[in-house]
C-alpha atoms as a PDB file:
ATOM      1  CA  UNK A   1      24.835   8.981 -20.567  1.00  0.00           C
ATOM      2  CA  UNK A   2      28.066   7.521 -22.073  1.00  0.00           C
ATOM      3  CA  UNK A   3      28.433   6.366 -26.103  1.00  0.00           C
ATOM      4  CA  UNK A   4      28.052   2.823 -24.886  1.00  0.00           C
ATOM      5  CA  UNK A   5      24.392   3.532 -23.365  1.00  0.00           C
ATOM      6  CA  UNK A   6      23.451   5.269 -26.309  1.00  0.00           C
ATOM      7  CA  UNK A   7      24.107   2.699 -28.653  1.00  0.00           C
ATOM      8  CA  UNK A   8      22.980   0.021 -26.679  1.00  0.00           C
ATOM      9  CA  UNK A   9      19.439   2.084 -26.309  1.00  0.00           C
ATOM     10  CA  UNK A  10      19.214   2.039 -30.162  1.00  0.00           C
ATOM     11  CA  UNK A  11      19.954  -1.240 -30.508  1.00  0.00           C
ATOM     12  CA  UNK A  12      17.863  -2.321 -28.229  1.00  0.00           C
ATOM     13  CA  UNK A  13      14.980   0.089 -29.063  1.00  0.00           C
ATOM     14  CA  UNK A  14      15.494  -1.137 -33.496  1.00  0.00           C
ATOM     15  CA  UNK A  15      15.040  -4.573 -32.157  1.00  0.00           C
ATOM     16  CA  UNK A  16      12.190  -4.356 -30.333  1.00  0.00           C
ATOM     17  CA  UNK A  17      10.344  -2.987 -32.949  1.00  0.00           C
ATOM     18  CA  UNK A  18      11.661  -4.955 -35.578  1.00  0.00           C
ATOM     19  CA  UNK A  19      10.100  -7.700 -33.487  1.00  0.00           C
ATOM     20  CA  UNK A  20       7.030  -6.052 -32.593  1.00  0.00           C
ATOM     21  CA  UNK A  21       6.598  -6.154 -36.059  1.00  0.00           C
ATOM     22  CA  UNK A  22       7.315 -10.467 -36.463  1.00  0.00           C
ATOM     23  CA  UNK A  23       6.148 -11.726 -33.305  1.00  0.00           C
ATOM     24  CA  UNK A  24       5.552  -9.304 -30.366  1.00  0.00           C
ATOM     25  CA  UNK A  25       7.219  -8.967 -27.425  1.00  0.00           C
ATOM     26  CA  UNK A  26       9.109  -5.760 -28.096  1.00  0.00           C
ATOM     27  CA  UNK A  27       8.538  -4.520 -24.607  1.00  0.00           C
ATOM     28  CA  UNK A  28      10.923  -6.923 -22.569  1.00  0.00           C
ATOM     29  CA  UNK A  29      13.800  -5.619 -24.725  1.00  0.00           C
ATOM     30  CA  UNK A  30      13.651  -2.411 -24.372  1.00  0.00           C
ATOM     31  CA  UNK A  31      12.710  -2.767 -20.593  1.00  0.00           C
ATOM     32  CA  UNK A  32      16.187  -4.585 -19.870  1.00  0.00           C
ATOM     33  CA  UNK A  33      18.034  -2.201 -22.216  1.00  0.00           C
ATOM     34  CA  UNK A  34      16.868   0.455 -20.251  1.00  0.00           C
ATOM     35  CA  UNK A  35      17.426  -1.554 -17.070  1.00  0.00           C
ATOM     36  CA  UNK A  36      20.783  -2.593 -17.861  1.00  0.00           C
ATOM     37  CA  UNK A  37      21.884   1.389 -17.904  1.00  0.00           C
ATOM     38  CA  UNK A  38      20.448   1.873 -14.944  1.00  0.00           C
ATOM     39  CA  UNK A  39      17.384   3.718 -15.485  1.00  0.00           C
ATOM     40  CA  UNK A  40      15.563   2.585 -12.107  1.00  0.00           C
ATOM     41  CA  UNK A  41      12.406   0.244 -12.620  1.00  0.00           C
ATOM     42  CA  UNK A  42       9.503   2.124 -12.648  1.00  0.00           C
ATOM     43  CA  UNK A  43      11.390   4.843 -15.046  1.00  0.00           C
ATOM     44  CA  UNK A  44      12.230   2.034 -17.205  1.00  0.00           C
ATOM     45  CA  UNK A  45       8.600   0.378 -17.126  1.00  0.00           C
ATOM     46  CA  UNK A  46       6.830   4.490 -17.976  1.00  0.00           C
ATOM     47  CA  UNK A  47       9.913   5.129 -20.733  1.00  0.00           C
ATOM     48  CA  UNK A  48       9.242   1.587 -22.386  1.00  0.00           C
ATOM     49  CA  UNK A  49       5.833   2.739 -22.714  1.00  0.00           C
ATOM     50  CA  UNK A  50       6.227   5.860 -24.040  1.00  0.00           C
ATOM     51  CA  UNK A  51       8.819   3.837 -26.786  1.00  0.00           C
ATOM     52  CA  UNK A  52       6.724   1.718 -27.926  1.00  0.00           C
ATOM     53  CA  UNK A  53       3.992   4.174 -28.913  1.00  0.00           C
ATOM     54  CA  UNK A  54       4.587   4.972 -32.045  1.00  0.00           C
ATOM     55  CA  UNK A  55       4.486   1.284 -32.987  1.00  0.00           C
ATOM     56  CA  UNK A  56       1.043   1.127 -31.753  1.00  0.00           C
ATOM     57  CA  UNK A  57      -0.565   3.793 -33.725  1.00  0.00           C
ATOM     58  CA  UNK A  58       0.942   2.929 -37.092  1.00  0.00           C
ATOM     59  CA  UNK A  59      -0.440  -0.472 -36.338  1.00  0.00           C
ATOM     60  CA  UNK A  60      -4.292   0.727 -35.733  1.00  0.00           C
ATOM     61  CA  UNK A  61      -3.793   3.352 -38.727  1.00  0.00           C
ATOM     62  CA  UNK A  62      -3.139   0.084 -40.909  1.00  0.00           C
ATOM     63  CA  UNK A  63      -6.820  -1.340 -39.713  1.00  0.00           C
ATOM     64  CA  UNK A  64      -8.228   1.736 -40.447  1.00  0.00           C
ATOM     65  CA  UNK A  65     -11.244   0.061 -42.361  1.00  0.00           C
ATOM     66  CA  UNK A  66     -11.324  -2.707 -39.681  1.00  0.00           C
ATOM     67  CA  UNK A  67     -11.995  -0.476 -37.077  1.00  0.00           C
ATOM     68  CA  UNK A  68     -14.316   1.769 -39.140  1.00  0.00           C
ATOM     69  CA  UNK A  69     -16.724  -0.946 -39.514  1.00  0.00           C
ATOM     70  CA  UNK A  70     -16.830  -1.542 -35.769  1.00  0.00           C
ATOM     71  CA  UNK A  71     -17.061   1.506 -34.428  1.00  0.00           C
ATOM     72  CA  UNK A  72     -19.490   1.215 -31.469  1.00  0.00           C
ATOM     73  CA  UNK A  73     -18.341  -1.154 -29.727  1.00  0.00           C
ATOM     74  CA  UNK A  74     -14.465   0.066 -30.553  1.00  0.00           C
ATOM     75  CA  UNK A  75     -15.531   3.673 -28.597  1.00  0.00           C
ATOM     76  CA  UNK A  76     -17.505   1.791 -25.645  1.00  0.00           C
ATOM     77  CA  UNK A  77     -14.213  -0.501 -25.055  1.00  0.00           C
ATOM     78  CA  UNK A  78     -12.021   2.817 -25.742  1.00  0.00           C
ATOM     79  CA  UNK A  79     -13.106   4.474 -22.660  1.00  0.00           C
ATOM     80  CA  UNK A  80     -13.195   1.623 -20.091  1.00  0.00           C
ATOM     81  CA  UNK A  81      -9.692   0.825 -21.399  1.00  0.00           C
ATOM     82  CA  UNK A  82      -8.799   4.791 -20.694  1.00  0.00           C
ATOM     83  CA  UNK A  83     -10.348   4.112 -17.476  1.00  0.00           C
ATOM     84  CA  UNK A  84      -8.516   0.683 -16.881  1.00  0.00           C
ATOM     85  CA  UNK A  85      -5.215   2.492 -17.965  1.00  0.00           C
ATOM     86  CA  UNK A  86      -5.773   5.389 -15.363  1.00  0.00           C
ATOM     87  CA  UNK A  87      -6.322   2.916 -12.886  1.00  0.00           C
ATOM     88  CA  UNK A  88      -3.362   1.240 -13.679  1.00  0.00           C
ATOM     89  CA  UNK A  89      -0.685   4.376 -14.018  1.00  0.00           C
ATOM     90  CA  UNK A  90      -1.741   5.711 -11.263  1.00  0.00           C
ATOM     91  CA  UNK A  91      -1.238   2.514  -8.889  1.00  0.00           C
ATOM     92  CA  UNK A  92       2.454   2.672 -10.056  1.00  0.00           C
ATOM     93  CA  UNK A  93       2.505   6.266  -9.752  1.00  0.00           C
ATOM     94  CA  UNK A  94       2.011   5.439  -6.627  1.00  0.00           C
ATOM     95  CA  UNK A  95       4.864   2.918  -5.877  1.00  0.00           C
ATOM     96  CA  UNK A  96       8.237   3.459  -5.010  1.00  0.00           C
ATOM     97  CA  UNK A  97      11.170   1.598  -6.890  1.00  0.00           C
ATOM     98  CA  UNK A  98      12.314  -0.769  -3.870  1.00  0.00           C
ATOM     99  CA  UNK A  99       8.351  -1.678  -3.989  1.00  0.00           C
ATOM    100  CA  UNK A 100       8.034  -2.030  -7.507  1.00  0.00           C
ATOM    101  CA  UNK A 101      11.499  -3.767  -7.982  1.00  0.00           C
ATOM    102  CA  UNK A 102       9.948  -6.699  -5.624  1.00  0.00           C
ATOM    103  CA  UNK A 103       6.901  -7.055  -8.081  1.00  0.00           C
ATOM    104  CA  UNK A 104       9.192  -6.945 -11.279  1.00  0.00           C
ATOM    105  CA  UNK A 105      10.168 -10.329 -11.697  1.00  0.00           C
ATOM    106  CA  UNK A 106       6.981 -12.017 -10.755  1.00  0.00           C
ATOM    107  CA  UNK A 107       5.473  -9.608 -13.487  1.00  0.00           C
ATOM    108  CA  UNK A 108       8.016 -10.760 -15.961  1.00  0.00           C
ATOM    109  CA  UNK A 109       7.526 -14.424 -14.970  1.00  0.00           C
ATOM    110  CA  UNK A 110       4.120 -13.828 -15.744  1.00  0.00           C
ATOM    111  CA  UNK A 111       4.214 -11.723 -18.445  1.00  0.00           C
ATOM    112  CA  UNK A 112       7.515 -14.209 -20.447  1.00  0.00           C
ATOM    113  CA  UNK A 113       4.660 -17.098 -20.169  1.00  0.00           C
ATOM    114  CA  UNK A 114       1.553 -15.255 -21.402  1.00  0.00           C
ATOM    115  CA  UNK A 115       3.728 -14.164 -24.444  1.00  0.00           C
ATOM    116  CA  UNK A 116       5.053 -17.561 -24.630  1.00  0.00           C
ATOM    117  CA  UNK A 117       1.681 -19.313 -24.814  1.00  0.00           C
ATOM    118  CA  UNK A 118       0.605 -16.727 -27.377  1.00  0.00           C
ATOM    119  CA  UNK A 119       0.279 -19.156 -30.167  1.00  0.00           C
ATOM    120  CA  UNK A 120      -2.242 -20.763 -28.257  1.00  0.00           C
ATOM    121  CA  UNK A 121      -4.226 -18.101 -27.004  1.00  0.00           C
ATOM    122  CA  UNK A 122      -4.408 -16.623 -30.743  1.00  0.00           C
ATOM    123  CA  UNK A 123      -8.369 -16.526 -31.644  1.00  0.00           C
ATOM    124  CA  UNK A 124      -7.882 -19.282 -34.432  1.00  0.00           C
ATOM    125  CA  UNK A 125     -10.953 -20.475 -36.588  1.00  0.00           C
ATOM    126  CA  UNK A 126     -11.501 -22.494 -39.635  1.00  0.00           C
ATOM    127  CA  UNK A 127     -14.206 -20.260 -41.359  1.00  0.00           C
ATOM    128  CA  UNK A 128     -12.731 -17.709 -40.309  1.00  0.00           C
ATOM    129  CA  UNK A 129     -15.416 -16.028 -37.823  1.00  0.00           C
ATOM    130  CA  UNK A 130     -16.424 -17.078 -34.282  1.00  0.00           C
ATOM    131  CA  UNK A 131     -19.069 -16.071 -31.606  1.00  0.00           C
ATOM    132  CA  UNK A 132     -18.204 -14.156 -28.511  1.00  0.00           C
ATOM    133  CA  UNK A 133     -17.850 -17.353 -25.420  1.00  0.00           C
ATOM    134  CA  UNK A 134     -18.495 -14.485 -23.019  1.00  0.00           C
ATOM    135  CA  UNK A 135     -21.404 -12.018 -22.586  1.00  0.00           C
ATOM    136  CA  UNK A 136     -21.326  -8.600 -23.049  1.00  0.00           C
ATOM    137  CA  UNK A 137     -20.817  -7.385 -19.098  1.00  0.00           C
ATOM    138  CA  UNK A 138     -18.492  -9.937 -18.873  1.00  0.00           C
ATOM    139  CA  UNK A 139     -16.667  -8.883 -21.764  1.00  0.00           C
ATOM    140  CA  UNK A 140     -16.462  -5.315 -20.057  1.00  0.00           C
ATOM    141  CA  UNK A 141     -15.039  -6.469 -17.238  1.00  0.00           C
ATOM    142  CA  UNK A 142     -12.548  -8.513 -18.530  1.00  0.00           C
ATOM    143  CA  UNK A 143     -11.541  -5.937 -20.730  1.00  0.00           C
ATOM    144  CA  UNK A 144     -11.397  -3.372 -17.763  1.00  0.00           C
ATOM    145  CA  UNK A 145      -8.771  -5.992 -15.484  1.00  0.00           C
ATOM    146  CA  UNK A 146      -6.866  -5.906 -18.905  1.00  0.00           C
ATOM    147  CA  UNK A 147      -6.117  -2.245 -19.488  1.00  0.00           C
ATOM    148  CA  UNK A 148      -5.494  -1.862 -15.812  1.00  0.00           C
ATOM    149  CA  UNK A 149      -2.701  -4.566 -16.094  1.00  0.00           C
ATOM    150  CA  UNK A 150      -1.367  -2.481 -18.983  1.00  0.00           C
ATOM    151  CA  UNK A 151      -1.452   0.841 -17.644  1.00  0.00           C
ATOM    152  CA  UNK A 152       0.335  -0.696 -14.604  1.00  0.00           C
ATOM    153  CA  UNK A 153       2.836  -2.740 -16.567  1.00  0.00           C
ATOM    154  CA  UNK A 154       2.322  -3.560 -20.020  1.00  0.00           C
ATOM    155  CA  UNK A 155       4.609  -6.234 -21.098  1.00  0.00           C
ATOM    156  CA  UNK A 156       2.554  -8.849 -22.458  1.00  0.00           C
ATOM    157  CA  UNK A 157      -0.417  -6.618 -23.124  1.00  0.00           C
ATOM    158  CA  UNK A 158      -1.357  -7.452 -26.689  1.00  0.00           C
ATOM    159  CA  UNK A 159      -1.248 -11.208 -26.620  1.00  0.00           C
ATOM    160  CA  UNK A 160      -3.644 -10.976 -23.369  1.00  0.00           C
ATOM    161  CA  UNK A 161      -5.953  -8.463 -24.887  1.00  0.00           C
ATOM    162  CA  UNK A 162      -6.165 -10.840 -28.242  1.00  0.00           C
ATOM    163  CA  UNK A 163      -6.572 -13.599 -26.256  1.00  0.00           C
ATOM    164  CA  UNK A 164      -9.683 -11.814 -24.190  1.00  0.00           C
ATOM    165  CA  UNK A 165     -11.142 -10.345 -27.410  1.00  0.00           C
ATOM    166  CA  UNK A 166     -11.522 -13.600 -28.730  1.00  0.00           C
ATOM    167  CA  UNK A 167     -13.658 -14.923 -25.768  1.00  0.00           C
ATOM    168  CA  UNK A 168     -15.822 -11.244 -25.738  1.00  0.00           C
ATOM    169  CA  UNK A 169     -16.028 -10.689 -29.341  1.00  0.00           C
ATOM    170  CA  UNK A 170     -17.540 -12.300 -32.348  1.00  0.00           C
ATOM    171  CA  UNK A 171     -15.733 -11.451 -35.484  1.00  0.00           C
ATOM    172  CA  UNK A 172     -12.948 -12.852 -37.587  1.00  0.00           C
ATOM    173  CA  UNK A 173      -9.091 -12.302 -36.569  1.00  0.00           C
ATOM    174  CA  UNK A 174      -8.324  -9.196 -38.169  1.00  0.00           C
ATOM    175  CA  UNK A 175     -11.380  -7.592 -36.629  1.00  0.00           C
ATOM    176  CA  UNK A 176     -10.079  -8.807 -33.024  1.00  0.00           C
ATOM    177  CA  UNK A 177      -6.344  -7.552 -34.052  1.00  0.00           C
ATOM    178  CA  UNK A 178      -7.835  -4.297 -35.398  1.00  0.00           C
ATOM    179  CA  UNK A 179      -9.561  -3.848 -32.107  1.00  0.00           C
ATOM    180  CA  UNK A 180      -6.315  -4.865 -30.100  1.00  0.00           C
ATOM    181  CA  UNK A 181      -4.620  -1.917 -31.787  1.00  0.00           C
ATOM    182  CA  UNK A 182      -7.059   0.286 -31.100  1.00  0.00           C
ATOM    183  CA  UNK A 183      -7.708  -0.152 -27.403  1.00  0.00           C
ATOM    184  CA  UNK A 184      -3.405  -0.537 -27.034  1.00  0.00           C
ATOM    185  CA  UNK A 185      -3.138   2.941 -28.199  1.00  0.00           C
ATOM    186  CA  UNK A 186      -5.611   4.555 -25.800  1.00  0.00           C
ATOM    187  CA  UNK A 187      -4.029   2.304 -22.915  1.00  0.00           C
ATOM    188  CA  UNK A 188      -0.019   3.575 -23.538  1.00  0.00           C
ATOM    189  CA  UNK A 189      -2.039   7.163 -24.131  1.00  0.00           C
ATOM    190  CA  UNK A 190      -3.570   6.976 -20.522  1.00  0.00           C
ATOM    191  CA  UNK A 191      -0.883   5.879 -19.079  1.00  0.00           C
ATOM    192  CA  UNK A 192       1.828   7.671 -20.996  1.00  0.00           C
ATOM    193  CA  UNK A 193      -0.298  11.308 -19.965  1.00  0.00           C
ATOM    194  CA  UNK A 194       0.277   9.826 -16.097  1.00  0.00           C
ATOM    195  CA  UNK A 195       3.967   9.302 -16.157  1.00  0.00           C
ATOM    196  CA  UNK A 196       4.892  12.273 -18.090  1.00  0.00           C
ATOM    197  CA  UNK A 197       2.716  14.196 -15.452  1.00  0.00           C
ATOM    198  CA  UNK A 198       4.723  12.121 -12.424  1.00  0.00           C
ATOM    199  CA  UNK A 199       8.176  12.892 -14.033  1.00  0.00           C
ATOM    200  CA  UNK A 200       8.822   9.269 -14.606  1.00  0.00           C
ATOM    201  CA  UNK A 201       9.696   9.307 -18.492  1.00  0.00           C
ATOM    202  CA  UNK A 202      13.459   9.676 -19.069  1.00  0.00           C
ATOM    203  CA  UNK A 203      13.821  11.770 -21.857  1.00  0.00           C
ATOM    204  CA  UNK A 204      17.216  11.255 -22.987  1.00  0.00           C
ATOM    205  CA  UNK A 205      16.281   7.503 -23.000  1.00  0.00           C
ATOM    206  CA  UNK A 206      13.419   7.913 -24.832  1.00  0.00           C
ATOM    207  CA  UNK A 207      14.737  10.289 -27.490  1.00  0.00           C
ATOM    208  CA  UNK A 208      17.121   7.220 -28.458  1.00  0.00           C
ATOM    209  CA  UNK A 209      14.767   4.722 -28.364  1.00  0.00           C
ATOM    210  CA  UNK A 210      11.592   6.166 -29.810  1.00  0.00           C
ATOM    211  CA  UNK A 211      13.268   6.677 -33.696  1.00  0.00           C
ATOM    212  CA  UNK A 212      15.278   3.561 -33.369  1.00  0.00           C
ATOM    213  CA  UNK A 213      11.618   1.009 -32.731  1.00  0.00           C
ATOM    214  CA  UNK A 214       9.835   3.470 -35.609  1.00  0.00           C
ATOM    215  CA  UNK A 215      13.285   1.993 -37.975  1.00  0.00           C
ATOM    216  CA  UNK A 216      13.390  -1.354 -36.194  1.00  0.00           C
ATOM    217  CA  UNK A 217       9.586  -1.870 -37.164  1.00  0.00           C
ATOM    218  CA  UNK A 218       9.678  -0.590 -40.647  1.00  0.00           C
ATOM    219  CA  UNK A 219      12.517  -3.355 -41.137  1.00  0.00           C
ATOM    220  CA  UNK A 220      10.837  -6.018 -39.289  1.00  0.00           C
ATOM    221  CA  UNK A 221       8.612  -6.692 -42.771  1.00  0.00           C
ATOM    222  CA  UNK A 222      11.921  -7.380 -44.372  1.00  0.00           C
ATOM    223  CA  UNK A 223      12.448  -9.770 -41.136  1.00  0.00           C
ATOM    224  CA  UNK A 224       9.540 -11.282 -41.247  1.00  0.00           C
ATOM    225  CA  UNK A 225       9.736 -12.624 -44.699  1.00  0.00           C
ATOM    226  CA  UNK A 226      13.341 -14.164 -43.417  1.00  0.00           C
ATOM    227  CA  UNK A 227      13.258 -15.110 -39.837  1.00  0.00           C
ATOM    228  CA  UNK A 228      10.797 -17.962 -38.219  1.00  0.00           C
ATOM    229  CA  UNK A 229       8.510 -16.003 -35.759  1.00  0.00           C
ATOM    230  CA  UNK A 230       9.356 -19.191 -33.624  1.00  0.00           C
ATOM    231  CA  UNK A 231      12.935 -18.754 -33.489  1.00  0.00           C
ATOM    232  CA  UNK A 232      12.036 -14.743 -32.307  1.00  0.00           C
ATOM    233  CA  UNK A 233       9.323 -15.758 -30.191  1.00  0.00           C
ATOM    234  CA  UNK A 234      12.290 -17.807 -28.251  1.00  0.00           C
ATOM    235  CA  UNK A 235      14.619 -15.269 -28.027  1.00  0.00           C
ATOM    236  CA  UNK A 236      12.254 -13.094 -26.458  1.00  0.00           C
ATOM    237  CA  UNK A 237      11.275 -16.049 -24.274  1.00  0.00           C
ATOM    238  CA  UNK A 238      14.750 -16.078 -23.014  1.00  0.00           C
ATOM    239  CA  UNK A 239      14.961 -12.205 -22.863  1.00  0.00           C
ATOM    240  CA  UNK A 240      12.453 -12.073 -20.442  1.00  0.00           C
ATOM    241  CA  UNK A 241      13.091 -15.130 -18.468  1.00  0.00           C
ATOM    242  CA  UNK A 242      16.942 -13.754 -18.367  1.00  0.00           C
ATOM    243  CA  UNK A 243      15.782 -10.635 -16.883  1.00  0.00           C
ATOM    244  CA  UNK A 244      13.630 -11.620 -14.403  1.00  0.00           C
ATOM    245  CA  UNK A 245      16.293 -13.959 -12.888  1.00  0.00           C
ATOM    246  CA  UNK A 246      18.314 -10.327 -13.232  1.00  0.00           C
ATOM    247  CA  UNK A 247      15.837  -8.801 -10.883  1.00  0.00           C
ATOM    248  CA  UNK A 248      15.625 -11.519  -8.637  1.00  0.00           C
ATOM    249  CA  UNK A 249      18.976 -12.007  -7.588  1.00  0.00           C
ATOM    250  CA  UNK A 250      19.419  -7.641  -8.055  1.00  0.00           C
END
């Protein structure tokens, strides 16, 4: 791996979680980073993962009390999102690159316009508390087809799981977020333990990367008091749109 690589690895990997920490979205940067250096694409989609992980369990350890108080139903969705997430790995596991290169940009598409509606599909109440739209085997379900999607690919996982919380859940926003942590560290777990197992982490990669997002994110609070989540929301917009066009014409 050449100087150049390097430092475009930690760039790309203290951005991402610099805006993890503002507006999401951290993923698609550090998947076309790792793209771009020619990591092939299901390497790049397992590495991202196993980036990003530290991000996630700083971010549950800060709802600590959140989670605490909703235990129960935070261990019942913990193992059908380990079983989701197994599901998930282990269907790319089972791809080859030329096949998963084909799905890539449809993902992204996807994926750039989920995290692009995000706004929207934030749980958003005036008192502050809401009841669950969905019943409880629905909920399941729909929280199932969730971790599947992000132990398969994961960009985009944390505004859909938000989103899906607030139709299953009753409880105020920090209770859904709280649970969204949660349930996004047992996913990358799941599916982190299948790609180490399949050899698809690279390692050099993700030594770069990993320390760079845990700096990137611990700056991001200085960000976010300075930057418009809209105007970072956008740029992420156009990362992701940018790169699937990449993979299309590839």
């Amino acid at each position: 791996m050449t100087f150049l690589s390097i430092a475009m690895l930690f760039v790309a990997g203290f951005c991402s979680g610099a805006i993890n920490a503002v507006a999401g979205g951290g993923t698609f940067i550090t998947f076309a980073a790792l793209s771009l250096v020619g990591v092939p694409p299901v390497m790049a989609n397992a590495t991202s993962s196993i980036a990003q992980f530290p991000g996630y369990v700083t971010s549950t350890i800060a709802y600590r009390d959140e989670i605490v108080h909703t235990l129960q139903t935070a261990i019942g969705l913990a193992i059908l999102s380990a079983a989701g997430a197994l599901a998930g790995a282990l269907a790319l596991l089972a791809l080859d690159n030329s096949e998963f290169r084909a799905m890539v940009p449809w993902l992204l598409l996807a994926a750039t316009g989920l995290f692009a509606a995000g706004p929207w599909l934030k749980p958003k109440r005036a008192d502050g508390a809401h009841v669950a739209v969905l019943g409880p085997l629905s909920g399941r379900l729909v929280q199932f087809a969730t971790a599947v999607y992000g132990g398969f690919f994961g960009a985009g996982m944390g505004v859909m799981m938000l989103a899906t919380l607030g139709l299953t859940q009753p409880g105020d926003y920090h209770r859904l977020n709280a649970l969204k942590n949660l349930l996004s560290v047992v996913i990358a777990a799941v599916a982190i333990l299948v790609f180490v197992t399949g050899g698809l982490i690279a390692w050099t990669a993700a030594a770069v990367m990993i320390p760079a997002v845990a700096l990137g994110g611990y700056s991001g609070v200085y960000a976010a008091k300075r930057v418009p989540q809209t105007a970072l929301r956008g740029f992420v917009v156009v990362i992701g749109l940018a790169l699937a066009v990449y993979y299309f014409l590839k």
